[in-house]
C-alpha atoms as a PDB file:
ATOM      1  CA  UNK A   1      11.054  17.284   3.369  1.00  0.00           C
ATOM      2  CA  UNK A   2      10.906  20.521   5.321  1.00  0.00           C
ATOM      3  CA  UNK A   3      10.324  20.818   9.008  1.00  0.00           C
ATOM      4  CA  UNK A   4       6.855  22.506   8.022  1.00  0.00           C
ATOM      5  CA  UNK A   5       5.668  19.416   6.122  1.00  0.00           C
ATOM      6  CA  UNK A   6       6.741  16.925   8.493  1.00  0.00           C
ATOM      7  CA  UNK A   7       4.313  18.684  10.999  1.00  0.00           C
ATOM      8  CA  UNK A   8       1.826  18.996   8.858  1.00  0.00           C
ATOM      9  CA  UNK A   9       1.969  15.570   7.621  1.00  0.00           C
ATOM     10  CA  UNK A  10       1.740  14.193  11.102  1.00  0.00           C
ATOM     11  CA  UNK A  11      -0.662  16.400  12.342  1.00  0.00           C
ATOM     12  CA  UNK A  12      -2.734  15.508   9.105  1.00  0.00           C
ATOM     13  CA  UNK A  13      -2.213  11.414  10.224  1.00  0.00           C
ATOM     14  CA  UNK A  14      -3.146  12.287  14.201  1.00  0.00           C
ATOM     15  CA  UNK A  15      -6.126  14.583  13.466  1.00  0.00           C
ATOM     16  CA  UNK A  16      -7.689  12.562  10.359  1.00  0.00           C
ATOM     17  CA  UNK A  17      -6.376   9.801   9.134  1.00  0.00           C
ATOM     18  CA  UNK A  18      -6.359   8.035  12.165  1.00  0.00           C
ATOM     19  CA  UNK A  19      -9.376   8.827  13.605  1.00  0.00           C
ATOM     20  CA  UNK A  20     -11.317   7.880  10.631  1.00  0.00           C
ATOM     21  CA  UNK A  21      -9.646   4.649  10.123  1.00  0.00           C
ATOM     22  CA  UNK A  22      -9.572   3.917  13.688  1.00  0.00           C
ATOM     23  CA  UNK A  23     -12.524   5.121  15.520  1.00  0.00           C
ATOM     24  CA  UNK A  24     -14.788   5.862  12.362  1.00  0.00           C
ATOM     25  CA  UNK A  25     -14.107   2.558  10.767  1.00  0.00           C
ATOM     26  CA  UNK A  26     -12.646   0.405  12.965  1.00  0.00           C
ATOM     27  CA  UNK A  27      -9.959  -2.380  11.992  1.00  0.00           C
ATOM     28  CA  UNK A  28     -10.150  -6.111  12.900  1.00  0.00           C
ATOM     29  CA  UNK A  29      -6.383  -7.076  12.257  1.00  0.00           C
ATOM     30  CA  UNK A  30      -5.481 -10.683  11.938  1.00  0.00           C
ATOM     31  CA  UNK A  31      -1.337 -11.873  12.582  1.00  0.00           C
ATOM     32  CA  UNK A  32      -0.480  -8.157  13.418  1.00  0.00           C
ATOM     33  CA  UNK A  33       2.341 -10.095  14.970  1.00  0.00           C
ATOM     34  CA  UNK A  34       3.735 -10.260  11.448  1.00  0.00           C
ATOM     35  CA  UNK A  35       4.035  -6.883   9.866  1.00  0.00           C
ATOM     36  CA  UNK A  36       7.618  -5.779  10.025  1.00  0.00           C
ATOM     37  CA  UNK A  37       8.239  -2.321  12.137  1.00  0.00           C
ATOM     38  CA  UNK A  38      11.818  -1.833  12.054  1.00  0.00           C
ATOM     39  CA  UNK A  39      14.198  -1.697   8.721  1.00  0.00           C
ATOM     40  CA  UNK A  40      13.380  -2.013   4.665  1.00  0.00           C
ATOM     41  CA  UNK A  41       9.954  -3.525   3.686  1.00  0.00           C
ATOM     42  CA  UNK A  42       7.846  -4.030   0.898  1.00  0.00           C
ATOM     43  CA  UNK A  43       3.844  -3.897   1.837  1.00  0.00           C
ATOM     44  CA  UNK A  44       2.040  -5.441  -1.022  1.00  0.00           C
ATOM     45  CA  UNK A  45      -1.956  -5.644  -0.240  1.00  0.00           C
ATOM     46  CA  UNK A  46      -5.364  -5.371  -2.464  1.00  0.00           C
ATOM     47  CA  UNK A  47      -6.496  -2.181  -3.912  1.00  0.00           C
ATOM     48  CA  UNK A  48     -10.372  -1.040  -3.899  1.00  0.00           C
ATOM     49  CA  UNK A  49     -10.425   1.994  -2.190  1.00  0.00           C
ATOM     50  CA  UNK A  50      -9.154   5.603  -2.001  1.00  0.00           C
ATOM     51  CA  UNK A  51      -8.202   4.724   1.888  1.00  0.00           C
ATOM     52  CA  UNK A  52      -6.284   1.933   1.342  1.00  0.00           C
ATOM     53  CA  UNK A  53      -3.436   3.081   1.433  1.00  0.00           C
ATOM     54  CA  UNK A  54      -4.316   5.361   4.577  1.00  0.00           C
ATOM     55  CA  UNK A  55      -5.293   2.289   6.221  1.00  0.00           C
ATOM     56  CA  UNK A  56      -1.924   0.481   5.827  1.00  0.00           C
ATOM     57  CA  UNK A  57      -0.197   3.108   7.236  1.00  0.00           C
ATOM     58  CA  UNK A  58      -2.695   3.392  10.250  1.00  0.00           C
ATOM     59  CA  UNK A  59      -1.410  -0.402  11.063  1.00  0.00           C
ATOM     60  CA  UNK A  60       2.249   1.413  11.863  1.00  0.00           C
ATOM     61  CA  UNK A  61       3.339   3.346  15.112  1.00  0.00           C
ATOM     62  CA  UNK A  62       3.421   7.230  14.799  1.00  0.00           C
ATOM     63  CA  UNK A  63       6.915   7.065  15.114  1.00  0.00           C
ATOM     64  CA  UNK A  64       6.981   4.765  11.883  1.00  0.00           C
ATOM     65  CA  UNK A  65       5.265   7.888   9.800  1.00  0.00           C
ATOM     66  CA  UNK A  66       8.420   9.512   8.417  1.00  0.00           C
ATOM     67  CA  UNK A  67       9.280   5.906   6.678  1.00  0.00           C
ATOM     68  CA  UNK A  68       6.005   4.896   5.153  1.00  0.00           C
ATOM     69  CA  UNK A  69       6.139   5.462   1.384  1.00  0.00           C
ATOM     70  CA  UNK A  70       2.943   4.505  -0.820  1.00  0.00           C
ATOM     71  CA  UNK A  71       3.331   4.369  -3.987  1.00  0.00           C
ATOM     72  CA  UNK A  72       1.134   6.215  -6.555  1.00  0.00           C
ATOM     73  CA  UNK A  73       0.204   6.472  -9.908  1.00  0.00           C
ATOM     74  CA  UNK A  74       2.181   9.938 -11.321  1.00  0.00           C
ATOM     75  CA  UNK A  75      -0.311  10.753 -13.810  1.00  0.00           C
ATOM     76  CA  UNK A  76      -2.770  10.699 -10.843  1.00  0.00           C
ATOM     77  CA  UNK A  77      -1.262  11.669  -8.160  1.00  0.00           C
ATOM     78  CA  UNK A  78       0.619  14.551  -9.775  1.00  0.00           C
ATOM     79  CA  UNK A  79      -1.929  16.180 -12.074  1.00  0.00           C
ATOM     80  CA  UNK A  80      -1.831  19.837 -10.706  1.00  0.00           C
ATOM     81  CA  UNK A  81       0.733  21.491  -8.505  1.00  0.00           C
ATOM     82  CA  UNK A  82      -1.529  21.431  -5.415  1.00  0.00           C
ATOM     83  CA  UNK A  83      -2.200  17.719  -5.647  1.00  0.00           C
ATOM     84  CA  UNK A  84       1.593  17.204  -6.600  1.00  0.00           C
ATOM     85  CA  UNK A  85       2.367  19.034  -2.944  1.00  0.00           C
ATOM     86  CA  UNK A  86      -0.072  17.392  -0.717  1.00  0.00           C
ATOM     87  CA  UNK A  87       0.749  13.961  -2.350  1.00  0.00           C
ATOM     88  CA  UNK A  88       4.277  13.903  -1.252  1.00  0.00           C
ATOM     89  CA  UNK A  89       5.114  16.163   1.550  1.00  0.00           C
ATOM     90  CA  UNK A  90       1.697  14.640   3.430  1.00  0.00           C
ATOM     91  CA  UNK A  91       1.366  11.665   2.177  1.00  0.00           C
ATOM     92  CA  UNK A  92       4.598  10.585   1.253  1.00  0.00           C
ATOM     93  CA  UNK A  93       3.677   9.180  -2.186  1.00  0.00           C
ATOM     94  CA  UNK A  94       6.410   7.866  -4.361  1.00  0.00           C
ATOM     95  CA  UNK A  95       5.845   8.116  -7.905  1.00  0.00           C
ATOM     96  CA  UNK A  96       5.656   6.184  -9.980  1.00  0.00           C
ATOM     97  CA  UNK A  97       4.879   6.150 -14.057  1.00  0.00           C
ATOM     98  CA  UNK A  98       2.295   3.893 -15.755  1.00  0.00           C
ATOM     99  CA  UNK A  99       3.155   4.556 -19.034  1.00  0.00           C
ATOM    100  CA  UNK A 100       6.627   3.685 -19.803  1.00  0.00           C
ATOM    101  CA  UNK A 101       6.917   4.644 -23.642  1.00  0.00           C
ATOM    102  CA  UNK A 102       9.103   7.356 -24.291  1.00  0.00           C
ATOM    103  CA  UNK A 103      10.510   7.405 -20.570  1.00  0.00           C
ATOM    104  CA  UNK A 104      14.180   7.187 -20.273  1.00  0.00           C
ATOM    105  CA  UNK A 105      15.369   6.981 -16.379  1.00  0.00           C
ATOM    106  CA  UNK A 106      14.945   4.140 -14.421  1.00  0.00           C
ATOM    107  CA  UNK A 107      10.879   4.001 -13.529  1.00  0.00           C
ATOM    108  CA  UNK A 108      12.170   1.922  -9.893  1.00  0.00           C
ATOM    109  CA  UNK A 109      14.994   4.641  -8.640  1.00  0.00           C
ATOM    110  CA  UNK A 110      12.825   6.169  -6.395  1.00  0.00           C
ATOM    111  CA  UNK A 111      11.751   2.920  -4.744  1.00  0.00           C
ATOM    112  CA  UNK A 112      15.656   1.402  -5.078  1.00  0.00           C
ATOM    113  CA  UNK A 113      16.432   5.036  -3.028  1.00  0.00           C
ATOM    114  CA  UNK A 114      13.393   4.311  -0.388  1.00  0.00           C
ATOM    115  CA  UNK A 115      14.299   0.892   0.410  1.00  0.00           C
ATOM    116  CA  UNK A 116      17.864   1.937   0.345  1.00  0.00           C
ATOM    117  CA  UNK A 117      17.030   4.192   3.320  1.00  0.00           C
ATOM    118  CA  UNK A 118      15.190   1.449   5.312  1.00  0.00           C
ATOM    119  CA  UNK A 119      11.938   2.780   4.602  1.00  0.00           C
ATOM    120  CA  UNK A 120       8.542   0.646   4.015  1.00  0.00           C
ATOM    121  CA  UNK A 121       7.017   0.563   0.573  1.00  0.00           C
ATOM    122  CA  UNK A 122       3.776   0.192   0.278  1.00  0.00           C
ATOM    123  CA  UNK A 123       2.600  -1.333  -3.217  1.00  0.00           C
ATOM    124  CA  UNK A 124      -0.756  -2.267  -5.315  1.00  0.00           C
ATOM    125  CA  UNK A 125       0.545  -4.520  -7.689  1.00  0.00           C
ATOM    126  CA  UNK A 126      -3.569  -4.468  -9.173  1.00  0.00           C
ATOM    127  CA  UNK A 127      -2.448  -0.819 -10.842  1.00  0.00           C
ATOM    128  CA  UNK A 128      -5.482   0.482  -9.957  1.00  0.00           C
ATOM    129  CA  UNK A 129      -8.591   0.154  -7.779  1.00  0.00           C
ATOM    130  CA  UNK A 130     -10.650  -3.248  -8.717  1.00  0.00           C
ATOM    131  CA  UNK A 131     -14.317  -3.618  -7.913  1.00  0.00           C
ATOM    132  CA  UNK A 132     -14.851  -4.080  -4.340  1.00  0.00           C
ATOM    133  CA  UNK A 133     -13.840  -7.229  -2.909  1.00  0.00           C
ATOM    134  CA  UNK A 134     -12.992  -8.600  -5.943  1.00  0.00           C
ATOM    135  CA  UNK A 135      -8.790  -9.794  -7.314  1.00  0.00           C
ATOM    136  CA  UNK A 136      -7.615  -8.383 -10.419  1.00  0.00           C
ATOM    137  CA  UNK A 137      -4.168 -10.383 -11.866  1.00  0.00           C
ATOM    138  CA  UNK A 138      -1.315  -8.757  -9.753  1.00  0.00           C
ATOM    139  CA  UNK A 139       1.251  -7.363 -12.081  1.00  0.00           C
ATOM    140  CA  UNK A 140       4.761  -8.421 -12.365  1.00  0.00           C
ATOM    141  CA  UNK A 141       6.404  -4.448 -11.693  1.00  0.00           C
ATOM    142  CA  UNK A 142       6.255  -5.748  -7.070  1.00  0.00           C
ATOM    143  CA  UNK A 143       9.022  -9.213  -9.186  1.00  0.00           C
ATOM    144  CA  UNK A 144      11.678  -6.553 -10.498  1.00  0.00           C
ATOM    145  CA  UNK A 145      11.514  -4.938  -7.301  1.00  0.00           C
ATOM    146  CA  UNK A 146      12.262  -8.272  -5.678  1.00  0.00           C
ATOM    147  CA  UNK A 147      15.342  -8.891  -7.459  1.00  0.00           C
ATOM    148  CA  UNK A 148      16.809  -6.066  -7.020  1.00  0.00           C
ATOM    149  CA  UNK A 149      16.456  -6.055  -3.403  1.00  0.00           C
ATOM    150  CA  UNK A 150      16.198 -10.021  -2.799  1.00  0.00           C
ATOM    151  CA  UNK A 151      17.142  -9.530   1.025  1.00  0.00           C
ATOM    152  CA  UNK A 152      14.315  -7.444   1.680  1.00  0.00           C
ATOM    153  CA  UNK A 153      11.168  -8.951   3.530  1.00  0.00           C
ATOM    154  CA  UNK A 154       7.739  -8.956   1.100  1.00  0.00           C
ATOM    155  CA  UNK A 155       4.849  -8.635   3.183  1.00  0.00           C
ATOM    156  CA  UNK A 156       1.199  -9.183   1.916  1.00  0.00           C
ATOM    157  CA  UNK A 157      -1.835  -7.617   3.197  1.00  0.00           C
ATOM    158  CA  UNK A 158      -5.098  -8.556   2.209  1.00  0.00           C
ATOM    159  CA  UNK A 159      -7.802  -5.421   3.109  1.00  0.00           C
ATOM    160  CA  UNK A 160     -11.341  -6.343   3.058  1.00  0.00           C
ATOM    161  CA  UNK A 161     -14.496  -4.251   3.150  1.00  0.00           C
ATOM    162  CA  UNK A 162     -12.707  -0.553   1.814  1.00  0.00           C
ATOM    163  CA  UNK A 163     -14.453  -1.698  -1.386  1.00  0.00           C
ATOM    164  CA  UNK A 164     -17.927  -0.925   0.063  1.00  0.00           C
ATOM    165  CA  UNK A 165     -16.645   1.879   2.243  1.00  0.00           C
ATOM    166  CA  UNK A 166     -15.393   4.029  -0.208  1.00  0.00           C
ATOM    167  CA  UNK A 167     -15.467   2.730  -3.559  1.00  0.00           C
ATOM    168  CA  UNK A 168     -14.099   4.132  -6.754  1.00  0.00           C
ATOM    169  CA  UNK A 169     -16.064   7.068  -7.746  1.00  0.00           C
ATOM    170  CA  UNK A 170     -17.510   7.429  -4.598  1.00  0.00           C
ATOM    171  CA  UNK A 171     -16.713  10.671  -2.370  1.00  0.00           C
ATOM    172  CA  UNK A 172     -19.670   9.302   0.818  1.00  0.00           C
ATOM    173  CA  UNK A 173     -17.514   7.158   3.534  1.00  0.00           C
ATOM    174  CA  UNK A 174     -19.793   4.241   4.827  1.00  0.00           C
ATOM    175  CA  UNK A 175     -18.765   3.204   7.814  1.00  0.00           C
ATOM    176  CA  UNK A 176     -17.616  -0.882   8.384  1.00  0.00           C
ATOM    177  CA  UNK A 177     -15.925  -2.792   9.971  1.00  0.00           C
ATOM    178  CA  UNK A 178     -12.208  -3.444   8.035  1.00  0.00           C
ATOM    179  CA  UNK A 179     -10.784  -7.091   8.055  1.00  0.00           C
ATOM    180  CA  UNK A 180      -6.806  -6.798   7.677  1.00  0.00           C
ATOM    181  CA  UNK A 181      -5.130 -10.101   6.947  1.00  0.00           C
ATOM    182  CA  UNK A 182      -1.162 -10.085   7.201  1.00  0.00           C
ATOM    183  CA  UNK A 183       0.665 -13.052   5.647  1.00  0.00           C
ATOM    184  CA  UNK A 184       4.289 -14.231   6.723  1.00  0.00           C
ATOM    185  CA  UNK A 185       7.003 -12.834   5.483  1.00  0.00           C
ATOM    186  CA  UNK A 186       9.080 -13.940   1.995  1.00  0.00           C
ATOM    187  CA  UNK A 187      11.837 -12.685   0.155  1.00  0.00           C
ATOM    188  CA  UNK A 188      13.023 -13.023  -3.475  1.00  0.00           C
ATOM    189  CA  UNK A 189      12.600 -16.483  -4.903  1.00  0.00           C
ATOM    190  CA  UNK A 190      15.327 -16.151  -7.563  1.00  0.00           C
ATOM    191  CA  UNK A 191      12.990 -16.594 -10.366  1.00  0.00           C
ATOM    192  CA  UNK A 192      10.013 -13.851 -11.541  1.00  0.00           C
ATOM    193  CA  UNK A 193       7.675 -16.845 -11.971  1.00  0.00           C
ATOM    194  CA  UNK A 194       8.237 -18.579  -8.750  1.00  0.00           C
ATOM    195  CA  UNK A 195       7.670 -15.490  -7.014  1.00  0.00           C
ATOM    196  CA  UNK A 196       4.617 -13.853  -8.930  1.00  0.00           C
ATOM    197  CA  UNK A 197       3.450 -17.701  -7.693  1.00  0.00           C
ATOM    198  CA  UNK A 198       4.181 -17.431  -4.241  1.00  0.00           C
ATOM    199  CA  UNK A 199       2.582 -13.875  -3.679  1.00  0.00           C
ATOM    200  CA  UNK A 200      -0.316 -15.039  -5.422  1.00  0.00           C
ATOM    201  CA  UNK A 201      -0.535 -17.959  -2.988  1.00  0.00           C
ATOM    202  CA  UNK A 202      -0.367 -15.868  -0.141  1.00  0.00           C
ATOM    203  CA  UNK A 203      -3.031 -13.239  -1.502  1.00  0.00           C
ATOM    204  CA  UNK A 204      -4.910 -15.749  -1.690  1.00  0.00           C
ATOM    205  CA  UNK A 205      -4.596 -17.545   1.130  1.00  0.00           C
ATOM    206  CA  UNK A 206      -5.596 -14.400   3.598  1.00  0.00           C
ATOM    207  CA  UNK A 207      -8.555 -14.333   1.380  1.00  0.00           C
ATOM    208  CA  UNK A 208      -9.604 -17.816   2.307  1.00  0.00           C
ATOM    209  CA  UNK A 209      -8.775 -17.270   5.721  1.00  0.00           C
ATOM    210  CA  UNK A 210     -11.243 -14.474   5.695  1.00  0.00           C
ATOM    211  CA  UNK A 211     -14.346 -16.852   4.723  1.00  0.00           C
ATOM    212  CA  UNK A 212     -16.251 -13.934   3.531  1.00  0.00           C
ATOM    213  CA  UNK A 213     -19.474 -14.553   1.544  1.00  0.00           C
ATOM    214  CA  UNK A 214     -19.704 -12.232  -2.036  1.00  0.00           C
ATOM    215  CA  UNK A 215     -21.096  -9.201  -1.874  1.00  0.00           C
ATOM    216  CA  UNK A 216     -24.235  -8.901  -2.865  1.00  0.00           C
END
């Protein structure tokens, strides 16, 4: 990353990002306590919104910026040059393909490299945005990840209200109030089962915690 895009990308974070998810919305976090600042980490939270991701990097210090990594959807994320550009040198977006016939290189390098470096990845395991407020089954790509790195802390966030703030399809914020629920903690289980289980659990456990009534 060039000296030009690591300005821009943190003036982009002071001037927007963090405004509207700070002042705009407004976040009620719950056990901030336990979100990991320093060395490797995998984020794995909910996805119904657009912002999500822009949230979870709004829980971290400034100075954490440089070493938040979402990742994203290539055939999404990349689609033309522009949004190629803006979606890593601002964002920070690792890649990441959905479609893995025909592709021949290792689809978790990038990630491997990232956590390597003692950076934070953050991860939707849904694959794509539900409908608000609402689990989809969390895929098993967050398991391989896991096991290859089995020292390195998982750390689930459960994000409530995005779904009504800015939906899929939608392009109109609404402002509310977002809940963010971190969990404890957990590393690799030594077994893809066990530990599909155990971040299931914990999903769905902040959800409980949260007490919310269903949309209506």
């Amino acid at each position: 990353m060039t000296n030009v895009n690591r300005i821009l990308r943190w003036l982009f974070f002071l001037l927007l990002v963090r405004p509207v998810v700070l002042v705009l919305l407004g976040l009620n976090i719950r056990h901030r306590e336990r979100l990991r600042i320093d060395g490797a980490a995998v984020i794995v939270a909910n996805h119904n919104s657009h912002l999500d991701a822009f949230v979870l990097m709004s829980l971290f210090p400034m100075r954490v910026l440089p070493r938040l990594r979402p990742v994203g959807a290539r055939d999404y994320f990349f689609r033309n040059r522009f949004i190629a550009w803006f979606s890593q040198a601002i964002v920070g977006i690792i890649a990441f393909d959905r479609d893995l016939r025909g592709v021949r290189t290792d689809p978790l390098a990038e990630i491997d490299a990232a956590l390597q470096r003692e950076e934070i990845v953050i991860l939707f395991p849904e694959g794509t945005r539900g409908e608000p407020e609402r689990l989809e089954k969390l895929r098993t790509g967050v398991a391989h990840i896991a096991e290859r790195h089995p020292e390195t802390p998982i750390i689930t966030v459960y994000l409530h209200g995005l779904g009504k703030a800015l939906p899929r399809g939608e392009g109109l914020l609404v402002p509310f109030i977002i809940d963010v629920f971190i969990a404890n903690e957990f590393t690799w289980t030594g077994e893809r089962a066990s530990f599909m289980k155990h971040l299931e659990d914990s999903m769905n456990e902040l959800v409980a915690e949260g007490r919310f009534d269903p949309w209506q």
